[in-house]
Protein backbone atom coordinates (compact mmCIF):
# COMPACT_ATOMS: atom_id res chain seq x y z
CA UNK A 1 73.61 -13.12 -11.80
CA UNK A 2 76.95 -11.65 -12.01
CA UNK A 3 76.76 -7.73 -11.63
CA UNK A 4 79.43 -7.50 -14.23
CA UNK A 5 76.52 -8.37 -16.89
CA UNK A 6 74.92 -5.05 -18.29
CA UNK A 7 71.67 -4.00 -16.72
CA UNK A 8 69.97 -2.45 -14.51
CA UNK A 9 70.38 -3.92 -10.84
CA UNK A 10 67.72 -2.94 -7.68
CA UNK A 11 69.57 -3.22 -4.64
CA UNK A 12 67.93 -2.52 -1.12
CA UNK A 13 69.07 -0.98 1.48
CA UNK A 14 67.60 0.57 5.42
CA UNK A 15 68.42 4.55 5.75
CA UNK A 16 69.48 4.20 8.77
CA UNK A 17 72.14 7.37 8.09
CA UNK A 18 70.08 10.51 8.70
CA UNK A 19 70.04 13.58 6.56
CA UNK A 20 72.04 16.39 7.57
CA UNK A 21 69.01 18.40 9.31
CA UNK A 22 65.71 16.75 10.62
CA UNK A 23 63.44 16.97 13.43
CA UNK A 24 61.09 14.38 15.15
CA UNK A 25 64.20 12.23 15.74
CA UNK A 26 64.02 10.97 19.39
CA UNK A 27 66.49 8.87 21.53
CA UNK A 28 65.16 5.83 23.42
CA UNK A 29 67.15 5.47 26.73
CA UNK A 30 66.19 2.20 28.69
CA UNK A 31 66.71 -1.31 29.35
CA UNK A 32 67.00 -4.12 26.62
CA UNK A 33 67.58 -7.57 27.05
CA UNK A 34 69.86 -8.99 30.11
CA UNK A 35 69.50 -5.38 32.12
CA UNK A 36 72.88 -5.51 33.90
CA UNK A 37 74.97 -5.79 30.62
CA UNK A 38 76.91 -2.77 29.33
CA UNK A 39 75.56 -0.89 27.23
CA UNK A 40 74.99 3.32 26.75
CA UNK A 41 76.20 2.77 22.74
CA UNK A 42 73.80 4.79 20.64
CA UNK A 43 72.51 3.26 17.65
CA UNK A 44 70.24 4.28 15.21
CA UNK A 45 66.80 2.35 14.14
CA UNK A 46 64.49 2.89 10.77
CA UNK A 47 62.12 0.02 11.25
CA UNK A 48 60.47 -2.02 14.00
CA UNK A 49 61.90 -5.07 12.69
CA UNK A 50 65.35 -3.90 13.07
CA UNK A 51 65.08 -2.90 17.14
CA UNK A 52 63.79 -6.63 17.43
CA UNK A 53 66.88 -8.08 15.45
CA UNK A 54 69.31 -6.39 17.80
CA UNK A 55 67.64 -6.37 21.11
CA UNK A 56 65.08 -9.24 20.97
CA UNK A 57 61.66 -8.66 22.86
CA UNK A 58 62.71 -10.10 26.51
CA UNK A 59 64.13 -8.43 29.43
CA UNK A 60 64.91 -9.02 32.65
CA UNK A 61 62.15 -7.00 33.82
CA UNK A 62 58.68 -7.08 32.48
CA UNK A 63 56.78 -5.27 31.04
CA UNK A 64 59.13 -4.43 28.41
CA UNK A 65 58.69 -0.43 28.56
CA UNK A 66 61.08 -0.04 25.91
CA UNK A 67 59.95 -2.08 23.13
CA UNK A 68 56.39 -1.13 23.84
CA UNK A 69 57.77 2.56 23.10
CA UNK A 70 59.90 1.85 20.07
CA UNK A 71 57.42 -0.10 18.63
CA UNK A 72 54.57 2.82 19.29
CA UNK A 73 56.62 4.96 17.63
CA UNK A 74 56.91 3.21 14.23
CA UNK A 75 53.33 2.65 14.67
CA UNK A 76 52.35 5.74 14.53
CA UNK A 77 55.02 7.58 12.09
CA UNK A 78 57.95 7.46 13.26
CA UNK A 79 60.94 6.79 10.95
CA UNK A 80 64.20 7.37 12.72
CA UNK A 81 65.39 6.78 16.37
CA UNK A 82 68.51 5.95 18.62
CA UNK A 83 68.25 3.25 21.00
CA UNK A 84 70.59 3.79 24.17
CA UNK A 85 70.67 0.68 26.16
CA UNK A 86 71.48 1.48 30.20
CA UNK A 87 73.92 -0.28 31.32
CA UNK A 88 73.29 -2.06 34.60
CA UNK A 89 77.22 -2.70 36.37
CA UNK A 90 75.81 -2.94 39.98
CA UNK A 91 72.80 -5.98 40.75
CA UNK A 92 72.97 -5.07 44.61
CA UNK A 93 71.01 -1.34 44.38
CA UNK A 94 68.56 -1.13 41.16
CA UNK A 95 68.22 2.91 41.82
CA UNK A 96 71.38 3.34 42.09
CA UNK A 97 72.30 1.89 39.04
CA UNK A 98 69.46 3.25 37.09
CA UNK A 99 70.44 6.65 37.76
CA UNK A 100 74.32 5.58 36.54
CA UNK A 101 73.44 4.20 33.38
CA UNK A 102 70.70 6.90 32.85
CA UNK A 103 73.60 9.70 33.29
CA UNK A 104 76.14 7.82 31.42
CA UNK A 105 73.36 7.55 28.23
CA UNK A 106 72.99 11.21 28.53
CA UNK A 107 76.21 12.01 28.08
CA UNK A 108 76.55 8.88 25.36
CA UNK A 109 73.90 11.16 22.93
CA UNK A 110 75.90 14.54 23.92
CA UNK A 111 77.67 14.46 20.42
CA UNK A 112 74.75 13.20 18.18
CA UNK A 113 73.27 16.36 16.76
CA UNK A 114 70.58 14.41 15.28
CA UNK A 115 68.32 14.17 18.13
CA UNK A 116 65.91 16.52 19.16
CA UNK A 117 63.49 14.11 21.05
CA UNK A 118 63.89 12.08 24.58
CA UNK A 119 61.89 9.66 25.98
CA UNK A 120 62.84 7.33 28.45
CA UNK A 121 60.14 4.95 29.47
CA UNK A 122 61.74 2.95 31.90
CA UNK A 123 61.69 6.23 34.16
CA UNK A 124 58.13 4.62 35.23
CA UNK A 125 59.12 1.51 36.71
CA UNK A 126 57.50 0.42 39.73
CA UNK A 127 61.28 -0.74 41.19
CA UNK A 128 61.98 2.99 41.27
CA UNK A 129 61.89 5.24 44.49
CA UNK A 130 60.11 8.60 44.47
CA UNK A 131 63.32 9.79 45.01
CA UNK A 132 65.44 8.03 42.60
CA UNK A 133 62.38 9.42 40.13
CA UNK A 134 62.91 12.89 40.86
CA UNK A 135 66.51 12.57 40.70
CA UNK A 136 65.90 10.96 37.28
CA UNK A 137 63.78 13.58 36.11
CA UNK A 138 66.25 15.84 36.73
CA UNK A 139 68.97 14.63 34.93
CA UNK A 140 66.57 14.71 31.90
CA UNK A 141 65.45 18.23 32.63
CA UNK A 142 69.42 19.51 33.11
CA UNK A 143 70.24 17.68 29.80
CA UNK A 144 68.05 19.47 27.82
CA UNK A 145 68.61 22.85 29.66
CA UNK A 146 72.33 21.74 28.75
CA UNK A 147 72.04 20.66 25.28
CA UNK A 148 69.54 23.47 24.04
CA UNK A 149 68.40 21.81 21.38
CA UNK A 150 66.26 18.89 22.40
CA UNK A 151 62.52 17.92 24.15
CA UNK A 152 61.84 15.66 26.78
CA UNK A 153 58.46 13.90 26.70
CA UNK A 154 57.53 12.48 29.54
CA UNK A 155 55.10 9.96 31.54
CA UNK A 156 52.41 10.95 33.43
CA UNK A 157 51.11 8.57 36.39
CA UNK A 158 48.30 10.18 37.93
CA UNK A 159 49.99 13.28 39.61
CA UNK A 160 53.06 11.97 40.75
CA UNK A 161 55.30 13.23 37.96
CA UNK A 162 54.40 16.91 38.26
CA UNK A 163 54.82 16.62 41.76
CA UNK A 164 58.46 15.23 41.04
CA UNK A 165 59.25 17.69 38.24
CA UNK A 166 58.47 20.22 40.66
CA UNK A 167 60.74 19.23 43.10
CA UNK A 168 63.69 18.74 40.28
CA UNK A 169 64.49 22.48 40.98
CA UNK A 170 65.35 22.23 37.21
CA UNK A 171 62.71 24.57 34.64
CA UNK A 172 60.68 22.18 32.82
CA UNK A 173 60.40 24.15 29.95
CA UNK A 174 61.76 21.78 27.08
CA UNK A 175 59.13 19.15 28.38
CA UNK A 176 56.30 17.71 28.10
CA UNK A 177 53.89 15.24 29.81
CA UNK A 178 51.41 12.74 28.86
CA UNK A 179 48.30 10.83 30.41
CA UNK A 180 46.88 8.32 30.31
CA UNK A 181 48.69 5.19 29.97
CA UNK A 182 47.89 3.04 27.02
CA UNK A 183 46.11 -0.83 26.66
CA UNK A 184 48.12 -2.16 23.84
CA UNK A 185 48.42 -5.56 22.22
CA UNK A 186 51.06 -7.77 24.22
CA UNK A 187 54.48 -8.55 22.41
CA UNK A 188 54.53 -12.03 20.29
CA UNK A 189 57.00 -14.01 21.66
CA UNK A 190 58.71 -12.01 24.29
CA UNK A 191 59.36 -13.28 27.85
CA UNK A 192 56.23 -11.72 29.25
CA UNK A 193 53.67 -13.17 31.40
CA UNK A 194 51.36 -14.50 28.61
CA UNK A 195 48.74 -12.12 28.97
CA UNK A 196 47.37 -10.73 25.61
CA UNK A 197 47.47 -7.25 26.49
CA UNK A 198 49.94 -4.45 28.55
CA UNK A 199 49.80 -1.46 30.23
CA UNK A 200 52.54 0.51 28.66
CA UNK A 201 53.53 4.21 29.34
CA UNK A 202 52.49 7.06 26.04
CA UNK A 203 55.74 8.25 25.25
CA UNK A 204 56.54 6.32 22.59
CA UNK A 205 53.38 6.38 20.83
CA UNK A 206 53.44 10.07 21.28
CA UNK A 207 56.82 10.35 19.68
CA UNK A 208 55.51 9.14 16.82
CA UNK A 209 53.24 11.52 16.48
CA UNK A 210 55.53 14.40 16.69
CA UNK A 211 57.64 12.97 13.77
CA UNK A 212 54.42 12.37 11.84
CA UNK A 213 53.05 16.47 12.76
CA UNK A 214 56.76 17.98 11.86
CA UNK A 215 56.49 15.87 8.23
CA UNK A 216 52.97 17.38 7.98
CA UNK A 217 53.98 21.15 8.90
CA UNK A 218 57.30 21.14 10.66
CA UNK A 219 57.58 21.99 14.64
CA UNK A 220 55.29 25.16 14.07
CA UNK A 221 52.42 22.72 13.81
CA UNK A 222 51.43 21.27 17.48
CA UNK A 223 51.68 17.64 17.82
CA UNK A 224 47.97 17.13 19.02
CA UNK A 225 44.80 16.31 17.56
CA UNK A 226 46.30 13.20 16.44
CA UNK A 227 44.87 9.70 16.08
CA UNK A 228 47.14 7.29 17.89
CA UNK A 229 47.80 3.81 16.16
CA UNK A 230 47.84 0.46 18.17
CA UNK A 231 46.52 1.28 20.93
CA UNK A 232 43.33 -0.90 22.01
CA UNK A 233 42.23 1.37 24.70
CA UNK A 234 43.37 4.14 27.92
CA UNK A 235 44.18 2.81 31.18
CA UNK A 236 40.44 3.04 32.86
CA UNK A 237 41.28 4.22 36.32
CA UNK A 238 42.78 7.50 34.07
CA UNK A 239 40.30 8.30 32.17
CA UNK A 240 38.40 10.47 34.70
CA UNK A 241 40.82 13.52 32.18
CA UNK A 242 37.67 15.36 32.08
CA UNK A 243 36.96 16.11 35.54
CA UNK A 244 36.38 19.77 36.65
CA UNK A 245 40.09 19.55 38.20
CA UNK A 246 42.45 18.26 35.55
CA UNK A 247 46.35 17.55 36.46
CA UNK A 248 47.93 21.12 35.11
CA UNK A 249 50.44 20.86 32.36
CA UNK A 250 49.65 17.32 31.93
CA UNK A 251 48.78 16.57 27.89
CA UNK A 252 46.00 14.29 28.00
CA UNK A 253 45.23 11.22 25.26
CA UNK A 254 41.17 11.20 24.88
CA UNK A 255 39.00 8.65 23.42
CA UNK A 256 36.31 10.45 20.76
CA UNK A 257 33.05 8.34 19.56
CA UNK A 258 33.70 7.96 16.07
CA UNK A 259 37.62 9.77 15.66
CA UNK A 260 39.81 7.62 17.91
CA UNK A 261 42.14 8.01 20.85
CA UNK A 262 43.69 11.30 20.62
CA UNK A 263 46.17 13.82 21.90
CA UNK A 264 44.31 16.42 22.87
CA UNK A 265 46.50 18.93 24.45
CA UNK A 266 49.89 20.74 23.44
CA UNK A 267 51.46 22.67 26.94
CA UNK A 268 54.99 22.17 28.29
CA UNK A 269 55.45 21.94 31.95
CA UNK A 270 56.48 25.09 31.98
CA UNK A 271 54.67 28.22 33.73
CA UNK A 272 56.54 30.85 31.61
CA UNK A 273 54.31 32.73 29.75
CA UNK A 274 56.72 32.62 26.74
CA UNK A 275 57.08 28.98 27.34
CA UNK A 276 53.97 27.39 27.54
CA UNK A 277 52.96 25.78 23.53
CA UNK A 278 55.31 22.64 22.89
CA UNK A 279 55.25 24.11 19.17
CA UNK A 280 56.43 27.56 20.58
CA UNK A 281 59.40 25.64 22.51
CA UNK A 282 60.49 23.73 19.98
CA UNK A 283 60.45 26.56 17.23
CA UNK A 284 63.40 28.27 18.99
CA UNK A 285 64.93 25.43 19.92
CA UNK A 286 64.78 23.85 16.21
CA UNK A 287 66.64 27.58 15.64
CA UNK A 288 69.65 27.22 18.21
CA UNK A 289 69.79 23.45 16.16
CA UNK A 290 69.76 25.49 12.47
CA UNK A 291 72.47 28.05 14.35
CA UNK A 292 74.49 25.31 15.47
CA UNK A 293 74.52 22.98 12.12
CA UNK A 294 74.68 26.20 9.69
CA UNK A 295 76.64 29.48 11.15
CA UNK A 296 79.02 27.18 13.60
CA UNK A 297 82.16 28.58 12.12
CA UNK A 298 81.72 31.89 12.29
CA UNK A 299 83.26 31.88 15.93
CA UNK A 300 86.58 31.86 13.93
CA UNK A 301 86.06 34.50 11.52
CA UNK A 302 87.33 38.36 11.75
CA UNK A 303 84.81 39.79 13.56
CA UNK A 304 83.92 42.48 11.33
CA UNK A 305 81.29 44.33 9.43
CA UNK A 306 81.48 41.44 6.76
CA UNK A 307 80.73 38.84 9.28
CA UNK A 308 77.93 40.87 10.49
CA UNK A 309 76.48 40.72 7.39
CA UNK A 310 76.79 37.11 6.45
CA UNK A 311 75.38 36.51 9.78
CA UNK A 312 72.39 39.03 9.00
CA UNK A 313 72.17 37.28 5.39
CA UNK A 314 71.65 33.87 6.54
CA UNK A 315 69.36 34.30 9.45
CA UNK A 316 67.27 36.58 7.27
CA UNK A 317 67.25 33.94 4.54
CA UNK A 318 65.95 31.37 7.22
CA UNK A 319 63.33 33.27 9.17
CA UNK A 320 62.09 34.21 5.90
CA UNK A 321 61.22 30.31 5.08
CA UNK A 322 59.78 30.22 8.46
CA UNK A 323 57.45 33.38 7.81
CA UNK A 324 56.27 31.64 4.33
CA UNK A 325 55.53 28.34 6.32
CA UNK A 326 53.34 29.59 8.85
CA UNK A 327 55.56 29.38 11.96
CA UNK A 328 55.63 33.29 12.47
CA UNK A 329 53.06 36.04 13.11
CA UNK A 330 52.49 39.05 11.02
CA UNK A 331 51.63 40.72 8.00
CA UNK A 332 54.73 41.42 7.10
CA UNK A 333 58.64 40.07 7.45
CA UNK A 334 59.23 42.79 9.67
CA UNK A 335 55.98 41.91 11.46
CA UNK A 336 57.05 38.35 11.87
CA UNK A 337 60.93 39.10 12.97
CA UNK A 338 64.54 41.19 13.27
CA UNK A 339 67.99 40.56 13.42
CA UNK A 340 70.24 42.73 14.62
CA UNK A 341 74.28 41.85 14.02
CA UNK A 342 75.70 45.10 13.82
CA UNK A 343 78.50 47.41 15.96
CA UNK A 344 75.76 48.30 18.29
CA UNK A 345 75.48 43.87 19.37
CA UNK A 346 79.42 44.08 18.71
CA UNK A 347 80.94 46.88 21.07
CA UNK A 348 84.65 46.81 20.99
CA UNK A 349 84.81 44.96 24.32
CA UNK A 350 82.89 41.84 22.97
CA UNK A 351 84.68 41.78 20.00
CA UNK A 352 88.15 41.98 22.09
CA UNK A 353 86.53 38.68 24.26
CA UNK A 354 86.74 36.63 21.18
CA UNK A 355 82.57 37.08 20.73
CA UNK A 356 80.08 37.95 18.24
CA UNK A 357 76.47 38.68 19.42
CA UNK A 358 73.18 38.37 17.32
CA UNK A 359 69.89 39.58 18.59
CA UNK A 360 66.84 38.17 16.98
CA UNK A 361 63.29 38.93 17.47
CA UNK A 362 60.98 36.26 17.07
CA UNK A 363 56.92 36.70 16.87
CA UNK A 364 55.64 32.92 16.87
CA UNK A 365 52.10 32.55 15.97
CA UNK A 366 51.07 31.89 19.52
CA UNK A 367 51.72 34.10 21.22
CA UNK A 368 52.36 37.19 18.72
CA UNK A 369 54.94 39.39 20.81
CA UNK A 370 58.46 39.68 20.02
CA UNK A 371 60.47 36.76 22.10
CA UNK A 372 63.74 37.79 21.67
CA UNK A 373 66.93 35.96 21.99
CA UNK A 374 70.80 36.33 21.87
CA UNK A 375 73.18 34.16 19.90
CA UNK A 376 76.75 34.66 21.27
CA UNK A 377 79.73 32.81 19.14
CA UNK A 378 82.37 32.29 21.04
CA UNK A 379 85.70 29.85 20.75
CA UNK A 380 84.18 27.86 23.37
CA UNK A 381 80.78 27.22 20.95
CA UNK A 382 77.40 28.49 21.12
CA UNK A 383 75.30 29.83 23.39
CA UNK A 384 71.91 30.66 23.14
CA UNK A 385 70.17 33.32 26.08
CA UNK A 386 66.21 34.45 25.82
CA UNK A 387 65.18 36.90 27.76
């Protein structure tokens, strides 16, 4: 029927276009299809269906680590994603090529201010070296050191990872690490071995759940607690998670008679005091993301007592939503936070460097001190210092 005719017409379409500001949005980096193809172009996913339209189910390599992670993440909540395909130029050295087309998909998702999750499966293939792996982890770690606005979550294999972040000589504190690995139900019609079942890494499945927990109560709320969907069981030789000696910083996924397979842990990798709740982490970093979308511009206003206070006004005006959703301590707003944009932050020598310097005071609900930090606008962008 013509749509010239008067009515009313439904038409369909996949939101594949993001809203301006949302969290829980990870980025996929791995291998898809014939490995040593280009690739490192970005693109965005809503639906499970739509990853398997553009990539297909086979690879060159099997198991199929990245499908098994996009496909845990719609499973369990997940509603946007960016797929960043590696590309493979070089068949003679597969490290060395990993590690190229894992740096050049870094740098592909540098501009995409949508993304505040990274998970890259494939960083648990058995092709890899130790020390392509802790090379690898690196990259990831200095990314989102880099970036400032985004959390890695990563596989655990038994110990080996922590051993490897430790040896990154990169902070891991916007990360996070998960164990065991999962028994799911083999992909239909991929070019896998024909078994009914795979052993696929968490991350995906675990990404999910953090898009699920920020829809529920926003990155305050820890991502734990969870029931996973589609998995059939944990790897057995892991699930020893309740021994005396548990891996340190290493989230684990527990089976409970009667609730499920669940996450039951929320710690970065980090050993900072400050640092150590994922939901503490990703508070401030959601804030440098809110800085960045929202007060941007102000690095190219007069930098005057009228700045000040529109700087002051908006921050106020945020933090204030944050107090009345739970994600900071205190009775009060001055309990829960400060900010400080005033001549004192702006002595006439930053102001003559082209700067204008915020202090805020943040009192997250765990733990309940102050953690301040220092937002400096400058021509060259934003920068974001906690002390």
């Amino acid at each position: 029927m013509s749509d010239r005719i008067p009515g009313v017409y439904l038409e369909q379409q996949v939101p594949i276009q993001a809203p301006e500001f949302l969290t829980g949005v990870p980025a996929f980096l791995g291998l898809v299809g014939n490995v040593f193809a280009d690739g490192n172009n970005p693109e965005p996913i809503a639906l499970w269906t739509q990853f398997v339209d553009r990539f297909g189910l086979g690879s060159d390599l099997s198991p199929n680590y990245l499908a098994y992670a996009v496909r845990g993440f719609f499973e369990n909540g997940g509603r946007l994603c960016y797929i960043v395909p590696l590309a493979f130029p070089n068949r003679n050295s597969f490290d060395e090529a990993f590690l190229n087309g894992l740096k050049k998909g870094l740098e592909a998702i540098e501009s995409i201010n949508t993304i505040d999750l990274l998970c890259i499966p494939d960083l648990m293939r058995q092709e890899l070296s130790a020390s392509t792996r802790i090379t690898a982890i690196g990259q990831v770690l200095q990314h989102c050191s880099t970036m400032g606005d985004r959390f890695a979550i990563l596989d655990a294999m038994g110990g080996w990872n922590l051993k490897l972040v430790g040896l990154s000589n990169v902070e891991p504190v916007n990360a996070a690490a998960y164990a065991p690995w999962l028994r799911v139900e083999a992909l239909s019609g991929s070019q896998q071995s024909g078994a009914s079942t795979e052993l696929v890494p968490p991350c995906g499945h675990v990404a999910g759940i953090y898009a699920k927990s920020d829809r529920a109560g926003g990155v305050r709320r820890s991502p734990a607690n969870y029931p996973l969907e589609g998995i059939l069981d944990l790897e057995p030789s892991r699930i020893e998670i309740a021994s005396p000696t548990p891996l340190p910083g290493t989230n684990h996924l527990q089976a409970f008679r009667g609730r499920g397979i669940r996450i039951w842990g929320a710690s970065t990798l980090s050993q900072h005091p400050d640092w150590q709740y994922i939901s503490v982490r990703r508070l401030f970093l959601t804030v440098h993301r809110w800085v960045q979308f929202y007060l941007t511009d102000v690095a190219f206003e007069p930098n005057d007592f009228r700045l000040w206070i529109r700087i002051g006004r908006e921050l106020n005006a945020y933090f204030e939503s944050l107090f009345q959703q739970g994600a900071l301590k205190g009775r009060t707003l001055q309990e829960a936070f400060y900010v400080k944009c005033d001549a004192q932050t702006n002595p006439p020598e930053v102001r003559d460097s082209g700067k204008v310097v915020t202090e805020i005071g943040l009192a997250p609900t765990v733990p309940s001190e102050f953690i301040i930090i220092r937002l400096v606008h400058g021509s060259s962008g934003l920068t974001v210092n906690s002390e």
